[in-house]
PDB file of N, CA and C in Angstrom:
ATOM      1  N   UNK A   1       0.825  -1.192   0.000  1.00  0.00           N
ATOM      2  CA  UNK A   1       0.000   0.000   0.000  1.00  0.00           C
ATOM      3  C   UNK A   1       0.874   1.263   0.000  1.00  0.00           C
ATOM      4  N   UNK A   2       1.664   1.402   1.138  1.00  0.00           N
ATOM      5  CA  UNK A   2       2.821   2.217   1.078  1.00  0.00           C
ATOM      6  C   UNK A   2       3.728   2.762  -0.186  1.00  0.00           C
ATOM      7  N   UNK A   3       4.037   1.717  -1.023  1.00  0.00           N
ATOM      8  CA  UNK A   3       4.651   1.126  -2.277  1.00  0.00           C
ATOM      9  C   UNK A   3       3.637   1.720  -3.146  1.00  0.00           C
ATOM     10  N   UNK A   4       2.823   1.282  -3.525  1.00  0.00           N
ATOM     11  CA  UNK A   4       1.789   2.241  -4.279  1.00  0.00           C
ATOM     12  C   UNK A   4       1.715   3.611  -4.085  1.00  0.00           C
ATOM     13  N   UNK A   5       1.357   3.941  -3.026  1.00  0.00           N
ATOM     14  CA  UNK A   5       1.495   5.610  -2.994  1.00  0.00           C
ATOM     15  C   UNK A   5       2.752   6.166  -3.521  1.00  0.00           C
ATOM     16  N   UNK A   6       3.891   5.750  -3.296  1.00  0.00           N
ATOM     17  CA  UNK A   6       4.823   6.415  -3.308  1.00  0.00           C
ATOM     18  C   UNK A   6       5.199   6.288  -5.010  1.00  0.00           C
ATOM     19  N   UNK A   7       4.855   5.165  -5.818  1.00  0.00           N
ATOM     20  CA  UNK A   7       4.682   5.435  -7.055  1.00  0.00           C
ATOM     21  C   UNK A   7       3.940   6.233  -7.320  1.00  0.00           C
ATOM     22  N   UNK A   8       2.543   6.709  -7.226  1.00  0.00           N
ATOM     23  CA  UNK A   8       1.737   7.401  -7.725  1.00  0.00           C
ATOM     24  C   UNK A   8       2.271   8.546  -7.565  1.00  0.00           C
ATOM     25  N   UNK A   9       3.049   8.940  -6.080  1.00  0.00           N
ATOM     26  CA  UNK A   9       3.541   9.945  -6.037  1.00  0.00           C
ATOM     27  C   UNK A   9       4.668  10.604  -7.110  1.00  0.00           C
ATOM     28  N   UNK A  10       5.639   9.811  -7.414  1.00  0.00           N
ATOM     29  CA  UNK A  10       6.457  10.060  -8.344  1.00  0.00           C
ATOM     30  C   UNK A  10       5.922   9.739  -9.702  1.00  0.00           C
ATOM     31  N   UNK A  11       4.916   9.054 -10.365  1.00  0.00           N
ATOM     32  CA  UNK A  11       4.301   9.589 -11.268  1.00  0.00           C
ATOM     33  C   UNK A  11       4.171  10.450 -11.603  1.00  0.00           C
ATOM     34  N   UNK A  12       3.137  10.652 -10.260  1.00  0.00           N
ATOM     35  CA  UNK A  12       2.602  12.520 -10.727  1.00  0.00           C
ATOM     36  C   UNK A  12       3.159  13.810 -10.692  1.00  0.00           C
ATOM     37  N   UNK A  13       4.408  13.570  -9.295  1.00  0.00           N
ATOM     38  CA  UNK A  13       5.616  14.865  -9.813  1.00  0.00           C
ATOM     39  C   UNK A  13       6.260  14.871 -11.131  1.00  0.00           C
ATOM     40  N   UNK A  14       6.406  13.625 -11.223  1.00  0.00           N
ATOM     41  CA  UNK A  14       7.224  13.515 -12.642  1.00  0.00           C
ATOM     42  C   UNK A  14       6.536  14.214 -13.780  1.00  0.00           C
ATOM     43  N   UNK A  15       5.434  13.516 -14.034  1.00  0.00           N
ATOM     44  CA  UNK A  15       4.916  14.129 -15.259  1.00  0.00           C
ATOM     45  C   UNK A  15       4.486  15.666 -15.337  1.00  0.00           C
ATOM     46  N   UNK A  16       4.354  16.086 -13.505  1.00  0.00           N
ATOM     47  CA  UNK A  16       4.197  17.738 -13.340  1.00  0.00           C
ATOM     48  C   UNK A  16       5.391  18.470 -14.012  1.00  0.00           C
ATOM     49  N   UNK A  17       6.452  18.044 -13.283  1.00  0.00           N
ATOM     50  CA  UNK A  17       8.015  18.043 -13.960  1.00  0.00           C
ATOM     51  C   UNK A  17       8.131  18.274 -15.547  1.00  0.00           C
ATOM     52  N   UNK A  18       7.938  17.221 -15.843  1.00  0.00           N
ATOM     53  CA  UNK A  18       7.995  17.016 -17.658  1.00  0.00           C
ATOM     54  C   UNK A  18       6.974  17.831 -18.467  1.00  0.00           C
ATOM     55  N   UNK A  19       5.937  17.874 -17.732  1.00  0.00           N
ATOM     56  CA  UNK A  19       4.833  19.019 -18.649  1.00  0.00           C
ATOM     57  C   UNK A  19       5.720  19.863 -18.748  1.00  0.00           C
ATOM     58  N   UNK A  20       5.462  20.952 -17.306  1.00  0.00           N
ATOM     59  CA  UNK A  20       6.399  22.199 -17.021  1.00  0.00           C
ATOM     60  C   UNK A  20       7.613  22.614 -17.994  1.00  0.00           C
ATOM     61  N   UNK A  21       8.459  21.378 -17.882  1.00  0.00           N
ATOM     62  CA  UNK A  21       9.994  21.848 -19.017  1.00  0.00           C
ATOM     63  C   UNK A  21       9.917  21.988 -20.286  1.00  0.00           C
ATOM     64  N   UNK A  22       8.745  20.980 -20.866  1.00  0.00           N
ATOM     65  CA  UNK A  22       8.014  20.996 -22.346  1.00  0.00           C
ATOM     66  C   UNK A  22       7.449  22.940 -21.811  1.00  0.00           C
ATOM     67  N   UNK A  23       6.668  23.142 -21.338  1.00  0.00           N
ATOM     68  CA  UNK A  23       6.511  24.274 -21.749  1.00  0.00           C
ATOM     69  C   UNK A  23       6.894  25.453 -21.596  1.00  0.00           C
ATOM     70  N   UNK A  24       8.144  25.347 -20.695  1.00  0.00           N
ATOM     71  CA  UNK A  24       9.323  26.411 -20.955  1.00  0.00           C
ATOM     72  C   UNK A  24      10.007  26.626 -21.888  1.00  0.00           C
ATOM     73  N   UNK A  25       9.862  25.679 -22.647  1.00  0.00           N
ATOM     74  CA  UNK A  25      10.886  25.028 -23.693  1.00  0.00           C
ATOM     75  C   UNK A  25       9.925  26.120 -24.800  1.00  0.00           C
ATOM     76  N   UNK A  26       8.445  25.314 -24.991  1.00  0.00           N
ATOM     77  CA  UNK A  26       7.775  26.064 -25.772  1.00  0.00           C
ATOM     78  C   UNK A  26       8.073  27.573 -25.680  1.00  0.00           C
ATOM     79  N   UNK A  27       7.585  27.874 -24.505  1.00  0.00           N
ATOM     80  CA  UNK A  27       7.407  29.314 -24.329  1.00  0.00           C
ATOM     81  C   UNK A  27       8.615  30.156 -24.922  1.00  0.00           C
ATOM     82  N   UNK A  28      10.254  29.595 -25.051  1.00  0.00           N
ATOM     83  CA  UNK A  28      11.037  30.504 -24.912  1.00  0.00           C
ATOM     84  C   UNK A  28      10.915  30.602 -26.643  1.00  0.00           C
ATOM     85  N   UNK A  29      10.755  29.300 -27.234  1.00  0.00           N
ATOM     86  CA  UNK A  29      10.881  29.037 -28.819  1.00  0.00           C
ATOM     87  C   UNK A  29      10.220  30.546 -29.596  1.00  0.00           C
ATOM     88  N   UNK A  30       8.747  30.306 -28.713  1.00  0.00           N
ATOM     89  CA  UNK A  30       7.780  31.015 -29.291  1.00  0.00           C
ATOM     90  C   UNK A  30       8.070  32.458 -29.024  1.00  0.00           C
ATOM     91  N   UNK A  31       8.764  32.928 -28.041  1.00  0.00           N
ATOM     92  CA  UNK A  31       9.642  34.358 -28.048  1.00  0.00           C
ATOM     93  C   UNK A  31      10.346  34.285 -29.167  1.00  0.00           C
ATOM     94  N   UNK A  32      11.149  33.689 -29.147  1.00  0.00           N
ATOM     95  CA  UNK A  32      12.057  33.968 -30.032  1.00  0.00           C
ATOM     96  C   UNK A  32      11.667  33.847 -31.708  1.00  0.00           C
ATOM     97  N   UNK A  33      10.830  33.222 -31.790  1.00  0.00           N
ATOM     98  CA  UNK A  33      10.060  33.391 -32.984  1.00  0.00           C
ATOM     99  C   UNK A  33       9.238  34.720 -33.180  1.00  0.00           C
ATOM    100  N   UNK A  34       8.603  35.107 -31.755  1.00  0.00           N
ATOM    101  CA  UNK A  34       7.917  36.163 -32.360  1.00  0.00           C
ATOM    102  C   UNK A  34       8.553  37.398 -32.566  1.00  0.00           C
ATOM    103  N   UNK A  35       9.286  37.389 -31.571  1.00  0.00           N
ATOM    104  CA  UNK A  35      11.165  38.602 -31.572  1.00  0.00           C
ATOM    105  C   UNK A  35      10.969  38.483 -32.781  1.00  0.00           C
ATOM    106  N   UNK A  36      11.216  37.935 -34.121  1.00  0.00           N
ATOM    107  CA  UNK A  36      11.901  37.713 -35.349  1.00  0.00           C
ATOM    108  C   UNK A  36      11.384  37.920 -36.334  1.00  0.00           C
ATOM    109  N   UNK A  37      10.090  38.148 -36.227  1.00  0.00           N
ATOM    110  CA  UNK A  37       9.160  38.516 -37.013  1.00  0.00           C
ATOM    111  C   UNK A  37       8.580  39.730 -36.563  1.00  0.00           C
ATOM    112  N   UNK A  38       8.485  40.261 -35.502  1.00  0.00           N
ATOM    113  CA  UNK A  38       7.499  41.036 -34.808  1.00  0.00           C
ATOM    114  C   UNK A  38       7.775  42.286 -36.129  1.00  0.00           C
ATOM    115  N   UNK A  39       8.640  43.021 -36.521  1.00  0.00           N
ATOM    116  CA  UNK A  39       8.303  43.974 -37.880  1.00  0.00           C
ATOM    117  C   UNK A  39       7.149  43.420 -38.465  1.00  0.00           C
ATOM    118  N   UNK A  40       6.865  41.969 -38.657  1.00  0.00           N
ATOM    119  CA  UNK A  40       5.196  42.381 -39.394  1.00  0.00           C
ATOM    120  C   UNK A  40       4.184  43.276 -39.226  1.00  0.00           C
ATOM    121  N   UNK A  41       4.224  42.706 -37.732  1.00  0.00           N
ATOM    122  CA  UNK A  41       3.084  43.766 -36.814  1.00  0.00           C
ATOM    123  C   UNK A  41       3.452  44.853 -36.015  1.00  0.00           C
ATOM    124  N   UNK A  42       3.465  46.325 -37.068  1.00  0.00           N
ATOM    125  CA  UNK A  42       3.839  47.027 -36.302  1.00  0.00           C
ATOM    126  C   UNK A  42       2.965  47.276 -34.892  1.00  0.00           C
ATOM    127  N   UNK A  43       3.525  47.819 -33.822  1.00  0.00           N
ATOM    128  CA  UNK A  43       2.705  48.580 -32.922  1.00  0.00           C
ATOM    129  C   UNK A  43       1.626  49.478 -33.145  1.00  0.00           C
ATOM    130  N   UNK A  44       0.070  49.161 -32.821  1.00  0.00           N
ATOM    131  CA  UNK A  44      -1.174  50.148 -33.196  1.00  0.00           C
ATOM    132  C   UNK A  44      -0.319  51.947 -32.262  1.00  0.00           C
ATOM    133  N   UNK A  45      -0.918  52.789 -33.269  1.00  0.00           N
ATOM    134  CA  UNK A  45      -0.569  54.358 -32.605  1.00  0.00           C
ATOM    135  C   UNK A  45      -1.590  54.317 -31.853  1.00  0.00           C
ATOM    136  N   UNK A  46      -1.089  54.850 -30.117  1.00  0.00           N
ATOM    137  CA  UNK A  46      -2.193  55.371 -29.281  1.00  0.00           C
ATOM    138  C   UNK A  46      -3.221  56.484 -29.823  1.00  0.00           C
ATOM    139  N   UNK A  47      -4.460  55.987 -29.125  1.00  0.00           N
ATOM    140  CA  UNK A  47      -5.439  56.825 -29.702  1.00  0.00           C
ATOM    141  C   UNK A  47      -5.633  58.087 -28.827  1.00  0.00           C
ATOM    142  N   UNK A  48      -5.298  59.373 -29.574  1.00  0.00           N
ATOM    143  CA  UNK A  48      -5.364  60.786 -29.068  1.00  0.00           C
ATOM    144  C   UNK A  48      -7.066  60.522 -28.143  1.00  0.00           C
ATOM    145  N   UNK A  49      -6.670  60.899 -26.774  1.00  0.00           N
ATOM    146  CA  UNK A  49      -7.345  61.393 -25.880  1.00  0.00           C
ATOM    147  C   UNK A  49      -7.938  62.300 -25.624  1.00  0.00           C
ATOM    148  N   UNK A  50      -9.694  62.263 -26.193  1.00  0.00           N
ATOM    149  CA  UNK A  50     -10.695  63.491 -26.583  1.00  0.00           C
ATOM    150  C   UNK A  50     -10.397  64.633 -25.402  1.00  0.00           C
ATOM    151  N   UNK A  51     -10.377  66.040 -25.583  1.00  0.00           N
ATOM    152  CA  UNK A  51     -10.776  66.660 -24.149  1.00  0.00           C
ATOM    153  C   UNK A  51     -12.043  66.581 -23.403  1.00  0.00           C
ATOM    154  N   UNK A  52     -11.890  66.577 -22.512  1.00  0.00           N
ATOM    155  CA  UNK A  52     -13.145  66.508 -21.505  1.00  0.00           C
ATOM    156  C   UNK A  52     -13.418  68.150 -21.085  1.00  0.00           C
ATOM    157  N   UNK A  53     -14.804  68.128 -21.358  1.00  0.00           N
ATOM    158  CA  UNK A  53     -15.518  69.284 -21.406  1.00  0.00           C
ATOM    159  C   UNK A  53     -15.867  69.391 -20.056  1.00  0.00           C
ATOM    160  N   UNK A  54     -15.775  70.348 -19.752  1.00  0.00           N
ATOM    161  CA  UNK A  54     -15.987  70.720 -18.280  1.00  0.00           C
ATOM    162  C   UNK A  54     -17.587  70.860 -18.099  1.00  0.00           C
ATOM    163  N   UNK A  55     -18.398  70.837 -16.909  1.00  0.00           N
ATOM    164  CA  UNK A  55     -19.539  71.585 -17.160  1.00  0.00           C
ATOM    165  C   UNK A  55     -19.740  72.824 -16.242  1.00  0.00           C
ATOM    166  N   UNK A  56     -21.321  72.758 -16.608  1.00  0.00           N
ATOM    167  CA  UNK A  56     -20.958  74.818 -16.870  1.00  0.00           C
ATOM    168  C   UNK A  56     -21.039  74.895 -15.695  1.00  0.00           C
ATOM    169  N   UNK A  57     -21.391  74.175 -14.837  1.00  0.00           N
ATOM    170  CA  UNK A  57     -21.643  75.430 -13.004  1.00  0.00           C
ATOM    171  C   UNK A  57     -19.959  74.639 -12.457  1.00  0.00           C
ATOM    172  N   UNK A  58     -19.033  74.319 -13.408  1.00  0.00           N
ATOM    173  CA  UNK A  58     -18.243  73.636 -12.480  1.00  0.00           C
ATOM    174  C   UNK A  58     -17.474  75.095 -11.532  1.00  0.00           C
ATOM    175  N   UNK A  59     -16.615  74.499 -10.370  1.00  0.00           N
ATOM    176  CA  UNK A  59     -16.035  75.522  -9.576  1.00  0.00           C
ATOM    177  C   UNK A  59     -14.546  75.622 -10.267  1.00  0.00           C
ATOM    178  N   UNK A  60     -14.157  77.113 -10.961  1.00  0.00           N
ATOM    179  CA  UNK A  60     -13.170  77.470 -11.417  1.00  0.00           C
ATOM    180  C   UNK A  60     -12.600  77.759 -10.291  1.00  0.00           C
ATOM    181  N   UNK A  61     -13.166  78.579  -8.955  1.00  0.00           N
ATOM    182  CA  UNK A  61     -12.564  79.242  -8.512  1.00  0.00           C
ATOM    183  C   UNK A  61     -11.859  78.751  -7.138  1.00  0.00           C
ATOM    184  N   UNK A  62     -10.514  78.886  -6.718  1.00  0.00           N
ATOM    185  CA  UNK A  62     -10.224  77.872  -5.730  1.00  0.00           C
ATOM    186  C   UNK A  62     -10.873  78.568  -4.109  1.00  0.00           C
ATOM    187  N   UNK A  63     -11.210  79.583  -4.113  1.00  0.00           N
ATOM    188  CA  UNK A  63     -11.526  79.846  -3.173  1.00  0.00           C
ATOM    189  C   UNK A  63     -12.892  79.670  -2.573  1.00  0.00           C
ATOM    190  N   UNK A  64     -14.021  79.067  -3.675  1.00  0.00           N
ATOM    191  CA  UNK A  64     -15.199  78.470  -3.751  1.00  0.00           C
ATOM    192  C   UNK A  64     -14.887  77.230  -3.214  1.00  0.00           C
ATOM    193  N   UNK A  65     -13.890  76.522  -3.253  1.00  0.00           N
ATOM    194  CA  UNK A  65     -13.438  74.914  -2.690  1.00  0.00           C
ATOM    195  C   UNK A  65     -13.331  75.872  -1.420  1.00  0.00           C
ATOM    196  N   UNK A  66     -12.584  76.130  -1.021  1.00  0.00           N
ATOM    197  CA  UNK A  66     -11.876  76.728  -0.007  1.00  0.00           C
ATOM    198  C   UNK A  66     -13.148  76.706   1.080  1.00  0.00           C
ATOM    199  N   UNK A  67     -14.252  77.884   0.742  1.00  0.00           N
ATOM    200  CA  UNK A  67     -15.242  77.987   1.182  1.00  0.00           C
ATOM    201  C   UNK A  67     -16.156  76.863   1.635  1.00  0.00           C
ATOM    202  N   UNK A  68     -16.243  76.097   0.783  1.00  0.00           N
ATOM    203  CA  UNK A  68     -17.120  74.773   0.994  1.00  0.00           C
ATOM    204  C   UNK A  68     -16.140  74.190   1.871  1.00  0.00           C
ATOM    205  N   UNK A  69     -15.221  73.875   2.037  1.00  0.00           N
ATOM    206  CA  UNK A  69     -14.508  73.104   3.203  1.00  0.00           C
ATOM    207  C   UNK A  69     -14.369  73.336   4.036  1.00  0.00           C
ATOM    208  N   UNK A  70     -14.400  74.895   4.494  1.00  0.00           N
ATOM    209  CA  UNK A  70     -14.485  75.585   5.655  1.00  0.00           C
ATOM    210  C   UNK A  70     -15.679  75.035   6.547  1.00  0.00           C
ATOM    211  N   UNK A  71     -16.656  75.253   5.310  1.00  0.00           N
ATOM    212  CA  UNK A  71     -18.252  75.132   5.890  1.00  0.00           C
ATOM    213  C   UNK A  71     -18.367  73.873   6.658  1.00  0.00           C
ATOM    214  N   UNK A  72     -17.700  72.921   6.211  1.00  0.00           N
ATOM    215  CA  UNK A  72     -17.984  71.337   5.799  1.00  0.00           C
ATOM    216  C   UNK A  72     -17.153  71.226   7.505  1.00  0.00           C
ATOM    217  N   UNK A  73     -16.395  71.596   7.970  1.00  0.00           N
ATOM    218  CA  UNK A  73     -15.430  71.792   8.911  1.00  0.00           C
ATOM    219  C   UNK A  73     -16.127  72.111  10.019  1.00  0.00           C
ATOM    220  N   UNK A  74     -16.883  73.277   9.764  1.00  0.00           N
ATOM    221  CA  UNK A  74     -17.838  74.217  11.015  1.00  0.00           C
ATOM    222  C   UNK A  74     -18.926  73.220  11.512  1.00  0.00           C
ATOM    223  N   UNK A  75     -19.588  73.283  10.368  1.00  0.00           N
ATOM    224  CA  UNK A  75     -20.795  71.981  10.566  1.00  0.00           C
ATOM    225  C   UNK A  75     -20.366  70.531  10.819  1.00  0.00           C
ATOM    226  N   UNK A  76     -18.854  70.345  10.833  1.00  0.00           N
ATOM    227  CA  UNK A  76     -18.817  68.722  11.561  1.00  0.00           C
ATOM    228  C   UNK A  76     -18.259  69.007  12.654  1.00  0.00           C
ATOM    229  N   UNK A  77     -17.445  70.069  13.435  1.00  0.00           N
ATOM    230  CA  UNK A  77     -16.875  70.642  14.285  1.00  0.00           C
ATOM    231  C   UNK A  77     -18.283  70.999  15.234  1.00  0.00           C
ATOM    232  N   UNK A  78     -19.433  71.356  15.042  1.00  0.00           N
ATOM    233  CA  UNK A  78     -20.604  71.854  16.004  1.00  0.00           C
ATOM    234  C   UNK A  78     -21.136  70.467  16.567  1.00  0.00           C
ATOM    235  N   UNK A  79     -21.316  69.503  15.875  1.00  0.00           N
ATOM    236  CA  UNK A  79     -22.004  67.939  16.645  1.00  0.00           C
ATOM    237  C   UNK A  79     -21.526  67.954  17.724  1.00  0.00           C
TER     238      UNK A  79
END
C-alpha cells in the first residue's frame, strides 16, 4: 500500500516536472520566434485622448473649494 502511494507519487511529480519543461521550452521558442518577425506587426498608434468638457456650473474658482470646506469643517466641528 505504502509502495503504491509512493509510485503514484512520483508519477505525478514527474509528469508535473515534464509538462512544465516541455513548456518552458515552448514558451522561450515562441519568443524567439515572435522577436523575429514582430516587424510584421507594427505597434497600433495610441489613440489621441478626446478633451473633456468641463460643465458649466463647475467651480473654477479655488476659493469656492476653499469655502465649501471651511463650511464642511464648522458643521462637523458643532455635533
Amino acid at each position: 500500500m505504502i509502495l503504491s502511494s509512493f509510485i503514484l507519487l512520483i508519477m505525478g511529480m514527474g509528469t508535473t516536472f515534464v509538462f512544465l519543461f516541455v513548456l518552458i521550452i515552448c514558451t522561450n521558442i515562441s519568443s524567439k520566434v515572435s522577436s523575429k518577425y514582430a516587424y510584421l506587426m507594427p505597434e497600433p498608434e495610441p489613440k489621441k485622448a478626446k478633451p473633456v468638457a468641463k460643465p458649466a456650473q463647475a467651480a473654477d474658482n479655488d476659493d469656492d473649494i476653499a469655502a465649501a470646506i471651511a463650511v464642511a469643517l464648522v458643521k462637523h466641528a458643532g455635533k
